[in-house]
PDB file of N, CA and C in Angstrom:
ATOM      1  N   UNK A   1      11.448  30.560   0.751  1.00  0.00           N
ATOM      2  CA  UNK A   1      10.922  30.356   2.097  1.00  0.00           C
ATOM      3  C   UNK A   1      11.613  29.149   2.737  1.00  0.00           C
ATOM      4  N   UNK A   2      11.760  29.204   4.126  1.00  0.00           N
ATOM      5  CA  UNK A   2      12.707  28.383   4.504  1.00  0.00           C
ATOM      6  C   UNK A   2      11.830  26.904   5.463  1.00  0.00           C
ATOM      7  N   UNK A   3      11.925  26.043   4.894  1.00  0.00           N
ATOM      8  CA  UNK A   3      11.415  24.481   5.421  1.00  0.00           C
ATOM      9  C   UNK A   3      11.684  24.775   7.235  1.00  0.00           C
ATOM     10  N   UNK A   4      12.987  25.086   7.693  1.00  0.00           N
ATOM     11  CA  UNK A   4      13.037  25.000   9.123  1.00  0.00           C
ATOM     12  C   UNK A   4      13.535  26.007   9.552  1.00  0.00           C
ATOM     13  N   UNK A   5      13.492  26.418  10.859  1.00  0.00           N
ATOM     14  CA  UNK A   5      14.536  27.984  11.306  1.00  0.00           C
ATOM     15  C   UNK A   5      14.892  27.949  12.691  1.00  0.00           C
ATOM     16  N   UNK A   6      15.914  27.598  13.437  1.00  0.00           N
ATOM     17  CA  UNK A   6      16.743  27.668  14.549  1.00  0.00           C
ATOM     18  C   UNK A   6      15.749  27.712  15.472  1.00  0.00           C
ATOM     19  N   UNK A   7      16.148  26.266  16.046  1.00  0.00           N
ATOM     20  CA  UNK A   7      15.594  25.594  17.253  1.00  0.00           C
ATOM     21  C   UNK A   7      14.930  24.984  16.694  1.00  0.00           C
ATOM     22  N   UNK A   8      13.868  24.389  15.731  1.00  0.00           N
ATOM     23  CA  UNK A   8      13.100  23.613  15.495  1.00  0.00           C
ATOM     24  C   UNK A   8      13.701  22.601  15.643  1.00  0.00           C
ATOM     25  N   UNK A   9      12.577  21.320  16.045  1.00  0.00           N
ATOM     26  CA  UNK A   9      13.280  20.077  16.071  1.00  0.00           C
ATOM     27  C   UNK A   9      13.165  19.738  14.622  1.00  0.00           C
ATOM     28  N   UNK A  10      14.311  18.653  14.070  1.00  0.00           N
ATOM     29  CA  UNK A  10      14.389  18.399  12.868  1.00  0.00           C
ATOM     30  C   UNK A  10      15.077  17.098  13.130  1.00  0.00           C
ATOM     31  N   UNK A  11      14.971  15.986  11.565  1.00  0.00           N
ATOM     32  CA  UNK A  11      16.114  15.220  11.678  1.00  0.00           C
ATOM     33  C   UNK A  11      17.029  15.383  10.186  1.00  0.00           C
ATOM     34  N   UNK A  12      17.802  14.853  10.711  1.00  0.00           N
ATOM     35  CA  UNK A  12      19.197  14.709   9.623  1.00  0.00           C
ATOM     36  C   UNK A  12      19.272  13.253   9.089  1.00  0.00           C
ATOM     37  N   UNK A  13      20.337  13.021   7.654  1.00  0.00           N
ATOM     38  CA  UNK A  13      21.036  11.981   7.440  1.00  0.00           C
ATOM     39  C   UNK A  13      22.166  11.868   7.045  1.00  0.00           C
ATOM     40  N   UNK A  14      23.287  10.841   7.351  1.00  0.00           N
ATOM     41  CA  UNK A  14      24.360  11.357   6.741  1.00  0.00           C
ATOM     42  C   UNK A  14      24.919   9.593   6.656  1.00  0.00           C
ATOM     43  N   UNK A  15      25.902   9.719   5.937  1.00  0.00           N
ATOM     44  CA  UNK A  15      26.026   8.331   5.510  1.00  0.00           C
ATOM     45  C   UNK A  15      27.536   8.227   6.087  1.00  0.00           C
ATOM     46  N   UNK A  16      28.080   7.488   7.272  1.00  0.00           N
ATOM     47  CA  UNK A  16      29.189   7.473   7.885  1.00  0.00           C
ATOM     48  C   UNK A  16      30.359   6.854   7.227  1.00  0.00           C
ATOM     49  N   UNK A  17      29.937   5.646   6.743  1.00  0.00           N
ATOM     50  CA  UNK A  17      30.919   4.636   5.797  1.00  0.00           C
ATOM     51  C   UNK A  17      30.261   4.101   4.391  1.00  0.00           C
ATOM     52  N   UNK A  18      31.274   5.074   3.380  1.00  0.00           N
ATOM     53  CA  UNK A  18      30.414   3.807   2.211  1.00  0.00           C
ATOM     54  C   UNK A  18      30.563   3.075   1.996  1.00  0.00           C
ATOM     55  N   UNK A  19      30.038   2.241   0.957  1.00  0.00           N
ATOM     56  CA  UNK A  19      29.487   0.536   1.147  1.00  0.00           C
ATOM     57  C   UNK A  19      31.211   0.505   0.582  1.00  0.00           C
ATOM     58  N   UNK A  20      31.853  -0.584   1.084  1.00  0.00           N
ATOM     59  CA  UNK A  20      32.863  -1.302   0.584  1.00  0.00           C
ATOM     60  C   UNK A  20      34.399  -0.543   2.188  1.00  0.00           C
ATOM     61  N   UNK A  21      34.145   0.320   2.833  1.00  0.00           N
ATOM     62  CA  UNK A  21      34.538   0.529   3.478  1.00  0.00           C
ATOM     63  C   UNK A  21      34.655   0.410   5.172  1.00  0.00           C
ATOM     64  N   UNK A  22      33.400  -1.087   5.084  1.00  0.00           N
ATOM     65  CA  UNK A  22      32.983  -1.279   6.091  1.00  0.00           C
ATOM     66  C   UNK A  22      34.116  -1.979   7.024  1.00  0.00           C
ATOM     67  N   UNK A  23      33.932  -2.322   7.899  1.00  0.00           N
ATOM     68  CA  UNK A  23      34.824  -3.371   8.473  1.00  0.00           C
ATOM     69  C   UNK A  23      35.174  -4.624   8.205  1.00  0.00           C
ATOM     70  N   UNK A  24      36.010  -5.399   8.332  1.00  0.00           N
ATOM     71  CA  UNK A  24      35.887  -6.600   7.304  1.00  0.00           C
ATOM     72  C   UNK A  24      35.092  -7.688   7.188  1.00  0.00           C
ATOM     73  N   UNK A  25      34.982  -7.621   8.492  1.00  0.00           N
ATOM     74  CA  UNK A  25      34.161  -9.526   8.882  1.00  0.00           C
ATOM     75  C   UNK A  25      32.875  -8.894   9.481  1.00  0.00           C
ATOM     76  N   UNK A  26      32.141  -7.841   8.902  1.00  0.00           N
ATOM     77  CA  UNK A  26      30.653  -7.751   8.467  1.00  0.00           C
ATOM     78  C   UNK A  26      30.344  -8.863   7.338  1.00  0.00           C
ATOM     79  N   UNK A  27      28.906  -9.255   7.009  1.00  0.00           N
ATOM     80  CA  UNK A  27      28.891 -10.410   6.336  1.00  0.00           C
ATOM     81  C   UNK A  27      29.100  -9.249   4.993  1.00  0.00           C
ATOM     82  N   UNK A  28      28.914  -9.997   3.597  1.00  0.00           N
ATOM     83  CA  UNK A  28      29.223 -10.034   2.389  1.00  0.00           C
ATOM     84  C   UNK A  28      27.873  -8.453   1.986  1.00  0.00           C
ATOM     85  N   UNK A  29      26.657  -8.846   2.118  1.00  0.00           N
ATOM     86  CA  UNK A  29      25.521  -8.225   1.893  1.00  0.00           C
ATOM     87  C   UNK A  29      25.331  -6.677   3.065  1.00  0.00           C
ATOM     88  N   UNK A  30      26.524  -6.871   4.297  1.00  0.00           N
ATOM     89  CA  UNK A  30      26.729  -5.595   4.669  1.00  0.00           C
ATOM     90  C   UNK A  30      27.302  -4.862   4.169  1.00  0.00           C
ATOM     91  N   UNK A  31      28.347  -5.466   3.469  1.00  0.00           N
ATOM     92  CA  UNK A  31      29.839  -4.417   3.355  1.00  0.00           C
ATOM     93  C   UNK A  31      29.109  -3.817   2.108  1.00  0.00           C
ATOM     94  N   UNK A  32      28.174  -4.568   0.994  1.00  0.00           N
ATOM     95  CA  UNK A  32      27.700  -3.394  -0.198  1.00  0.00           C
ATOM     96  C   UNK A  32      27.027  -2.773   0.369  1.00  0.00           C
ATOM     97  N   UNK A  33      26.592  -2.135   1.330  1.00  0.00           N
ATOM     98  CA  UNK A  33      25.714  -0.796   2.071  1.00  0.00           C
ATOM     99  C   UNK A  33      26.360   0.257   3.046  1.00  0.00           C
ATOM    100  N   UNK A  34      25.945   1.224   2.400  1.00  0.00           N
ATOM    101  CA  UNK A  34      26.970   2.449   3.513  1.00  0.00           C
ATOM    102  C   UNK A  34      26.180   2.114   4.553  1.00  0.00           C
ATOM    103  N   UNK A  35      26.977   2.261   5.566  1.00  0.00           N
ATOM    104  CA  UNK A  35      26.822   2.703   7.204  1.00  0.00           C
ATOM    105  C   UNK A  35      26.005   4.088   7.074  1.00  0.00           C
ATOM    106  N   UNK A  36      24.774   3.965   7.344  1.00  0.00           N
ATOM    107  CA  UNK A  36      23.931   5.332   7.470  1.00  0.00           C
ATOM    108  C   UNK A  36      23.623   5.912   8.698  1.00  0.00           C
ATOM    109  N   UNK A  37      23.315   6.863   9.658  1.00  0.00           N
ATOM    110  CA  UNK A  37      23.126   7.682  10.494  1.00  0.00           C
ATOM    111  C   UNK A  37      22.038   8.366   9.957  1.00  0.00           C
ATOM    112  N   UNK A  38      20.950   8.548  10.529  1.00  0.00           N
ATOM    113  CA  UNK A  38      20.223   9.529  11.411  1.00  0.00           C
ATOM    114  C   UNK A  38      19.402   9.764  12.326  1.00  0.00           C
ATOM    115  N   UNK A  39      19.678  11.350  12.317  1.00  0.00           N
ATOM    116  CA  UNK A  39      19.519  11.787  14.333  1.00  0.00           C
ATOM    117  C   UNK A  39      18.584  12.883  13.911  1.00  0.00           C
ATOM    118  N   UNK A  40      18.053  13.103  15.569  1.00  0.00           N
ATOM    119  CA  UNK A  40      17.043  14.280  15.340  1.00  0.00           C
ATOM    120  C   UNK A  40      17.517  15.260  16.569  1.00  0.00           C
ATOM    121  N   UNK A  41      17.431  16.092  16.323  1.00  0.00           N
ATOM    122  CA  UNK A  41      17.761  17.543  17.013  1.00  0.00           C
ATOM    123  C   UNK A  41      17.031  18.880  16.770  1.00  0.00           C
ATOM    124  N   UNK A  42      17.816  19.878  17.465  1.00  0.00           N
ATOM    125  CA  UNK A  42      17.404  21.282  17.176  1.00  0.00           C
ATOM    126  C   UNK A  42      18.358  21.820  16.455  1.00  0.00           C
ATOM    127  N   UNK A  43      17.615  22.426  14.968  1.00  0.00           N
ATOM    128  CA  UNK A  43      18.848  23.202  14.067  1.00  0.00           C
ATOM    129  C   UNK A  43      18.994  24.540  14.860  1.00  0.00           C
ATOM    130  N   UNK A  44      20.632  24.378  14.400  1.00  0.00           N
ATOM    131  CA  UNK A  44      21.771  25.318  14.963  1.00  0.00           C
ATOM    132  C   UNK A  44      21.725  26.359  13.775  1.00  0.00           C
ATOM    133  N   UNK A  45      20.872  26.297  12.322  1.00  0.00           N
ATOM    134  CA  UNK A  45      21.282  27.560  11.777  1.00  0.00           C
ATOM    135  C   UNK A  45      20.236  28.758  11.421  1.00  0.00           C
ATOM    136  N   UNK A  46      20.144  29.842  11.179  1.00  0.00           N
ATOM    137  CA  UNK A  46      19.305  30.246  11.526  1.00  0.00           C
ATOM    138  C   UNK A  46      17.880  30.204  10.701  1.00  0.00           C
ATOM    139  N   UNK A  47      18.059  29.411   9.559  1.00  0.00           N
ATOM    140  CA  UNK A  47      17.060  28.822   8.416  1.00  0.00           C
ATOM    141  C   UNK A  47      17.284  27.877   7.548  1.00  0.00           C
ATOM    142  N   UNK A  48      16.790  26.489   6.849  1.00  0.00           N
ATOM    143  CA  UNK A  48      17.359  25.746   6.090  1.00  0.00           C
ATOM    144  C   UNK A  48      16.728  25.104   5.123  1.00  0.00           C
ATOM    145  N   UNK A  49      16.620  24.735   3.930  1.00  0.00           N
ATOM    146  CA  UNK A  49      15.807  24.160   3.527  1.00  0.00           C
ATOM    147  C   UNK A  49      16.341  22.366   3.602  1.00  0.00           C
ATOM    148  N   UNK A  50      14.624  21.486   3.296  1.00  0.00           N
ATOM    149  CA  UNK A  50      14.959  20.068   3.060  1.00  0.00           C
ATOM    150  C   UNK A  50      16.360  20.099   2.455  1.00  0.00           C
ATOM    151  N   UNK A  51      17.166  19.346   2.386  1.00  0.00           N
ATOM    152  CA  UNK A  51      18.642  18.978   1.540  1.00  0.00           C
ATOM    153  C   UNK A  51      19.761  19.595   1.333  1.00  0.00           C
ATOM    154  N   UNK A  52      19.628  20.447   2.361  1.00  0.00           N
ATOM    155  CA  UNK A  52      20.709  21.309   2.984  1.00  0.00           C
ATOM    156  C   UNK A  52      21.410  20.726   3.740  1.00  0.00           C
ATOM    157  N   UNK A  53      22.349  20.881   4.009  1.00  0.00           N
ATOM    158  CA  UNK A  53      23.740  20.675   5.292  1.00  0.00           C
ATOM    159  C   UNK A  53      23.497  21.511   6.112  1.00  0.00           C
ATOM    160  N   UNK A  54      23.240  20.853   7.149  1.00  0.00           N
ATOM    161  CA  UNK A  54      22.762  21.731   8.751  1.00  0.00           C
ATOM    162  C   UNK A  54      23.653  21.046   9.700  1.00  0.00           C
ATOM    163  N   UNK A  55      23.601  21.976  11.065  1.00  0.00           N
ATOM    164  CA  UNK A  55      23.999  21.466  12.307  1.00  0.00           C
ATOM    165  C   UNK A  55      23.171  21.011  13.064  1.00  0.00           C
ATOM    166  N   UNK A  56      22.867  20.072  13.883  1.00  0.00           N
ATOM    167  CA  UNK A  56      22.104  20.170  14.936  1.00  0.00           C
ATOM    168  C   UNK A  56      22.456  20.180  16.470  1.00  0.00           C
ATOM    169  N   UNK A  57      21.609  20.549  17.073  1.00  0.00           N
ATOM    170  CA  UNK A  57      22.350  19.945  18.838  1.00  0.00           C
ATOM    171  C   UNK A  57      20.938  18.874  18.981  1.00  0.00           C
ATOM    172  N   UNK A  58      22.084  17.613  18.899  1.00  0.00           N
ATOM    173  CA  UNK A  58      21.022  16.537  19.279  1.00  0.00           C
ATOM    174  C   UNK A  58      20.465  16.368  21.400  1.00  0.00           C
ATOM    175  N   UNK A  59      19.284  15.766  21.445  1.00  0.00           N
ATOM    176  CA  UNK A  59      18.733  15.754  22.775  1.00  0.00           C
ATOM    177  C   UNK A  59      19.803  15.608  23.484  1.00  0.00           C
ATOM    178  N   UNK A  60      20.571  15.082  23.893  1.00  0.00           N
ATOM    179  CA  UNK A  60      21.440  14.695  24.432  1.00  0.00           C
ATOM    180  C   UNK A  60      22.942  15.617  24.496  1.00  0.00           C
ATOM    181  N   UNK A  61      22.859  16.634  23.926  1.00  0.00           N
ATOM    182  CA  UNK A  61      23.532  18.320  23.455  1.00  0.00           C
ATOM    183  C   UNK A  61      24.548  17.708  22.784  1.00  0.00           C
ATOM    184  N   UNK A  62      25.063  16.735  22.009  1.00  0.00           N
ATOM    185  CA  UNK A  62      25.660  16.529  20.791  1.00  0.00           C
ATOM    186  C   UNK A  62      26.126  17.500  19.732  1.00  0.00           C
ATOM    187  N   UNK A  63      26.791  17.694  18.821  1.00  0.00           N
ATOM    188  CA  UNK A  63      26.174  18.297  17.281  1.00  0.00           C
ATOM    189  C   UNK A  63      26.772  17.823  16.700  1.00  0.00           C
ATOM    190  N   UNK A  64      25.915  17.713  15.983  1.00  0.00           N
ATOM    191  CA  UNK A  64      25.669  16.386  14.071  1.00  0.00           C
ATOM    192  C   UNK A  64      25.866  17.570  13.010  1.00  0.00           C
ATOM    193  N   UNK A  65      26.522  17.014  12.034  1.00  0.00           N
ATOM    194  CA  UNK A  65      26.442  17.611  10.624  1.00  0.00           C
ATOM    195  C   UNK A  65      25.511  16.589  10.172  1.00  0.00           C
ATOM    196  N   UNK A  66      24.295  16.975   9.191  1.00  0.00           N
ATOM    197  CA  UNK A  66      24.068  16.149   7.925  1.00  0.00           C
ATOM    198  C   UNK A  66      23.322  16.891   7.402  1.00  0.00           C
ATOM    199  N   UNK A  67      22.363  16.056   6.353  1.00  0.00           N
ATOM    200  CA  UNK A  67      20.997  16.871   5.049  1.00  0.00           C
ATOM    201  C   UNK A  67      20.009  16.556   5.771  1.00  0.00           C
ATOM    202  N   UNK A  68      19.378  18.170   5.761  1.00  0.00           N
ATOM    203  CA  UNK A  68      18.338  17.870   6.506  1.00  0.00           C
ATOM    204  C   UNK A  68      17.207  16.845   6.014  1.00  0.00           C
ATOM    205  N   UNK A  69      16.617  15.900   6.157  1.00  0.00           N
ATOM    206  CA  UNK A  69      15.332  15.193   5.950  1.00  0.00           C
ATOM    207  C   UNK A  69      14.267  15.392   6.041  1.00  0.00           C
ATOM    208  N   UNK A  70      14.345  16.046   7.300  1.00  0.00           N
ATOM    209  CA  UNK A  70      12.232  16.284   7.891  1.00  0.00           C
ATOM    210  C   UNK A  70      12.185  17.821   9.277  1.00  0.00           C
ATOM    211  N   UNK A  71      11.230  18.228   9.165  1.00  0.00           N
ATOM    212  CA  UNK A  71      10.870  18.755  10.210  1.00  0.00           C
ATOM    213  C   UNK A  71      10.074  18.203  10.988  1.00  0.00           C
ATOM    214  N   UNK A  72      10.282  18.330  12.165  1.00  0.00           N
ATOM    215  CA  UNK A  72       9.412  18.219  13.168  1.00  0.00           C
ATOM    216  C   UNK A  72       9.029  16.636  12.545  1.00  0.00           C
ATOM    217  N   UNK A  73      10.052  15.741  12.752  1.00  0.00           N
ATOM    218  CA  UNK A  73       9.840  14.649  12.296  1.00  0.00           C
ATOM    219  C   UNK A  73       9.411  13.657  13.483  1.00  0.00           C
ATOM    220  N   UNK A  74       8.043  12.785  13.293  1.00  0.00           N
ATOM    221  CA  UNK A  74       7.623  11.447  14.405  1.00  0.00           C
ATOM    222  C   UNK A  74       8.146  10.522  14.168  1.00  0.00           C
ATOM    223  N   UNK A  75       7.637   9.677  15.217  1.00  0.00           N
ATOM    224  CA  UNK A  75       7.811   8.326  15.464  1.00  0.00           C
ATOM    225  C   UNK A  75       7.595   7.347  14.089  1.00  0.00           C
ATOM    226  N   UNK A  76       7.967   6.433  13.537  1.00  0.00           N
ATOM    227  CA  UNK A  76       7.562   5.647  12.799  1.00  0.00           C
ATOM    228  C   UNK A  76       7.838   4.132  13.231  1.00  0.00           C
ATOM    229  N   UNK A  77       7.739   3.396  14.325  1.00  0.00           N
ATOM    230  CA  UNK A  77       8.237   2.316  14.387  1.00  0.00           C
ATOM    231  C   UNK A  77       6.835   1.286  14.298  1.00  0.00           C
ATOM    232  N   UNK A  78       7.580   0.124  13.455  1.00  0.00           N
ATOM    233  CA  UNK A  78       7.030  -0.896  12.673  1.00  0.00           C
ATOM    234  C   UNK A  78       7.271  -1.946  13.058  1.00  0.00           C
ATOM    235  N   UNK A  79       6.871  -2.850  13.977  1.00  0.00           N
ATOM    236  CA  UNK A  79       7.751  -4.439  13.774  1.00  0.00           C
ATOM    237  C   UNK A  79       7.364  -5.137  13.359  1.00  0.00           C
ATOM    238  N   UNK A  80       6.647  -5.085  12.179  1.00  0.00           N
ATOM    239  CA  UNK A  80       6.534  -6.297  10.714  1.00  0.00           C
ATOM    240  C   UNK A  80       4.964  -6.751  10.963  1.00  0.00           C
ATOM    241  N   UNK A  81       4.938  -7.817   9.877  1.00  0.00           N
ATOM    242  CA  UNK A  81       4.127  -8.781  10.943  1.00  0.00           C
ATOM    243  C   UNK A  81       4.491  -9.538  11.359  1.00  0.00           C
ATOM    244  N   UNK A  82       3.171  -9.924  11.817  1.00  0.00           N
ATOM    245  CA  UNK A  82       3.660 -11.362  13.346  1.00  0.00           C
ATOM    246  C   UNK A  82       3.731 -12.285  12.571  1.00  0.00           C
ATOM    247  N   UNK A  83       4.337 -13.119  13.000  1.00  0.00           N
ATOM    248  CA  UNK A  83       4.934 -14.409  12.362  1.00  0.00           C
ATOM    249  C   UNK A  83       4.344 -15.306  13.197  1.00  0.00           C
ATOM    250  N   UNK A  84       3.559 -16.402  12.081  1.00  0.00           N
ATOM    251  CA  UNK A  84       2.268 -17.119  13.199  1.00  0.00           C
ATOM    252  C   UNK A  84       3.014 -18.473  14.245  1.00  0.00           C
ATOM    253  N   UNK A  85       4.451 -18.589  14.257  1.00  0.00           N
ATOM    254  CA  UNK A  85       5.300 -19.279  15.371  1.00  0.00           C
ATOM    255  C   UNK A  85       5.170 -18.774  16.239  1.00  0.00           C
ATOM    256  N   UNK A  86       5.001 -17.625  16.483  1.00  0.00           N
ATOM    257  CA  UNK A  86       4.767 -16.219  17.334  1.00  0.00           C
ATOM    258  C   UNK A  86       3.783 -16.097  18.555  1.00  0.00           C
ATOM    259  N   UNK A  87       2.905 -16.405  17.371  1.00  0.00           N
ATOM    260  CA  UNK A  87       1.300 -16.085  17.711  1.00  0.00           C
ATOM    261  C   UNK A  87       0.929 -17.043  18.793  1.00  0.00           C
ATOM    262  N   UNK A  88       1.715 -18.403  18.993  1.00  0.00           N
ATOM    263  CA  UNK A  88       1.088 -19.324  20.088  1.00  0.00           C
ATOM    264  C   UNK A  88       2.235 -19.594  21.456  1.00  0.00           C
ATOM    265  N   UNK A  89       3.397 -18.261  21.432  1.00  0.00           N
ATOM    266  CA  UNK A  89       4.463 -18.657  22.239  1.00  0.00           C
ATOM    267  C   UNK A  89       3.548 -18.375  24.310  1.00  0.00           C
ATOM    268  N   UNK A  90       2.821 -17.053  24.297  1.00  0.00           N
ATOM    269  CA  UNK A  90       1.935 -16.821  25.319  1.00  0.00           C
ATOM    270  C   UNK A  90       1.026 -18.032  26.234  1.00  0.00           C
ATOM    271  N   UNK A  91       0.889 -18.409  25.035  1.00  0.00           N
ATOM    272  CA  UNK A  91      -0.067 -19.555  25.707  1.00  0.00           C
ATOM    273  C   UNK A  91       0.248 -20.578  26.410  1.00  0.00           C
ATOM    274  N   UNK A  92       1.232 -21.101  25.160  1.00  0.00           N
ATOM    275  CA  UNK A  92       2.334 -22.280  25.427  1.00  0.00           C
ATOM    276  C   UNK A  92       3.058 -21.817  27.041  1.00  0.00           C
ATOM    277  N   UNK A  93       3.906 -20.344  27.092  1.00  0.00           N
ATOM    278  CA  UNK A  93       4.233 -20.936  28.660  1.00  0.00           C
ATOM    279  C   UNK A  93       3.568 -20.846  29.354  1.00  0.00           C
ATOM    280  N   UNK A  94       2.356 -19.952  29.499  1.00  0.00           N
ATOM    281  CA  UNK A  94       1.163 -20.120  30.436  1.00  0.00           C
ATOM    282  C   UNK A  94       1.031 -21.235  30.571  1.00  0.00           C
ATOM    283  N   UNK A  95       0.604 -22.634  29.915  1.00  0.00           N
ATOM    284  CA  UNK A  95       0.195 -24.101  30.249  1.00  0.00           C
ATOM    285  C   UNK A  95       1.704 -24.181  30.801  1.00  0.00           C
ATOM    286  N   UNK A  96       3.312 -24.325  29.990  1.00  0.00           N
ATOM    287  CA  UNK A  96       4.420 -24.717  30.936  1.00  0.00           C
ATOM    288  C   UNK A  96       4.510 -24.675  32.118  1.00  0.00           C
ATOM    289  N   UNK A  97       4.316 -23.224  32.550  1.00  0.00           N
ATOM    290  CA  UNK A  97       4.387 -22.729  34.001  1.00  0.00           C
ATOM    291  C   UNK A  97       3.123 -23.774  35.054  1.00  0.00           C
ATOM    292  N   UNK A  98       2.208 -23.827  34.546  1.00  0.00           N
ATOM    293  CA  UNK A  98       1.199 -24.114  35.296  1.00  0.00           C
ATOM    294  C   UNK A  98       1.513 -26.003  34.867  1.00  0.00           C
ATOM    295  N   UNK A  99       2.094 -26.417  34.107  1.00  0.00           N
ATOM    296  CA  UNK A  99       2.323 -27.517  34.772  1.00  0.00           C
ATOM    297  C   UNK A  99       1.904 -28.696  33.445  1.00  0.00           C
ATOM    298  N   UNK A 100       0.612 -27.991  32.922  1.00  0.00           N
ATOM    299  CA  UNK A 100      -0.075 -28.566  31.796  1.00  0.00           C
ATOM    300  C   UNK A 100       0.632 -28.698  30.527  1.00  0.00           C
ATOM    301  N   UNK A 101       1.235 -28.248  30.198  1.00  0.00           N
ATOM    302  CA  UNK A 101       1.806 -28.120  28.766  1.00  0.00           C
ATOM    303  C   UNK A 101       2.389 -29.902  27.871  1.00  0.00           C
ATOM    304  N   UNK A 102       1.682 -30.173  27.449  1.00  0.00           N
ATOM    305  CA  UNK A 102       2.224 -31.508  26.760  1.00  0.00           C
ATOM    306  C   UNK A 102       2.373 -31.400  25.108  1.00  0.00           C
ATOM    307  N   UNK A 103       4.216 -31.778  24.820  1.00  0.00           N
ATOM    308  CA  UNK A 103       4.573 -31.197  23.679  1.00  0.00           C
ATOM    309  C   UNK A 103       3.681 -32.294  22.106  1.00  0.00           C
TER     310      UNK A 103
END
């Protein structure tokens, strides 16, 4: 049975540069990591499973080769936690602006 089937949205991954082939004057701790890619689109074939080599036409009508990853894959964005330097920058220019602020 097939994970996805033409047109579904899906995403891909594919690894562009491996680690040691990077550019040079990336720092030291880049160059050991491949350059990774991935995109999400509509598969171009007519069924595929997870870890297959697919096409896609990305939003933007692109097409990507890579392994497929996910169907009908969401959002996941994370920005850490707050870092409590963070936590008092709002306030601080509110008093700047208004005039009050004494460091």
């Amino acid at each position: 049975m097939a994970d996805a089937r033409r047109g579904d949205c899906v995403q891909i991954h594919r690894v562009v540069l491996e680690a040691g082939k990077r550019a040079p004057q990336v720092p030291v701790e880049t160059m050991r990591v491949p350059l990774e890619m991935k995109a999400k689109g509509f598969l171009q074939e007519e069924q595929a499973m997870i870890g297959q080599q697919v096409t896609i036409t990305t939003f933007a009508g692109r097409q990507l080769q890579g392994e497929l990853i996910a169907v009908n894959p969401g959002y996941q964005v994370d920005y850490g936690s707050p870092q409590p330097e963070m936590l008092t920058i709002a306030g601080e220019l509110r008093a700047i602006v208004r005039g009050e602020y004494h460091a």
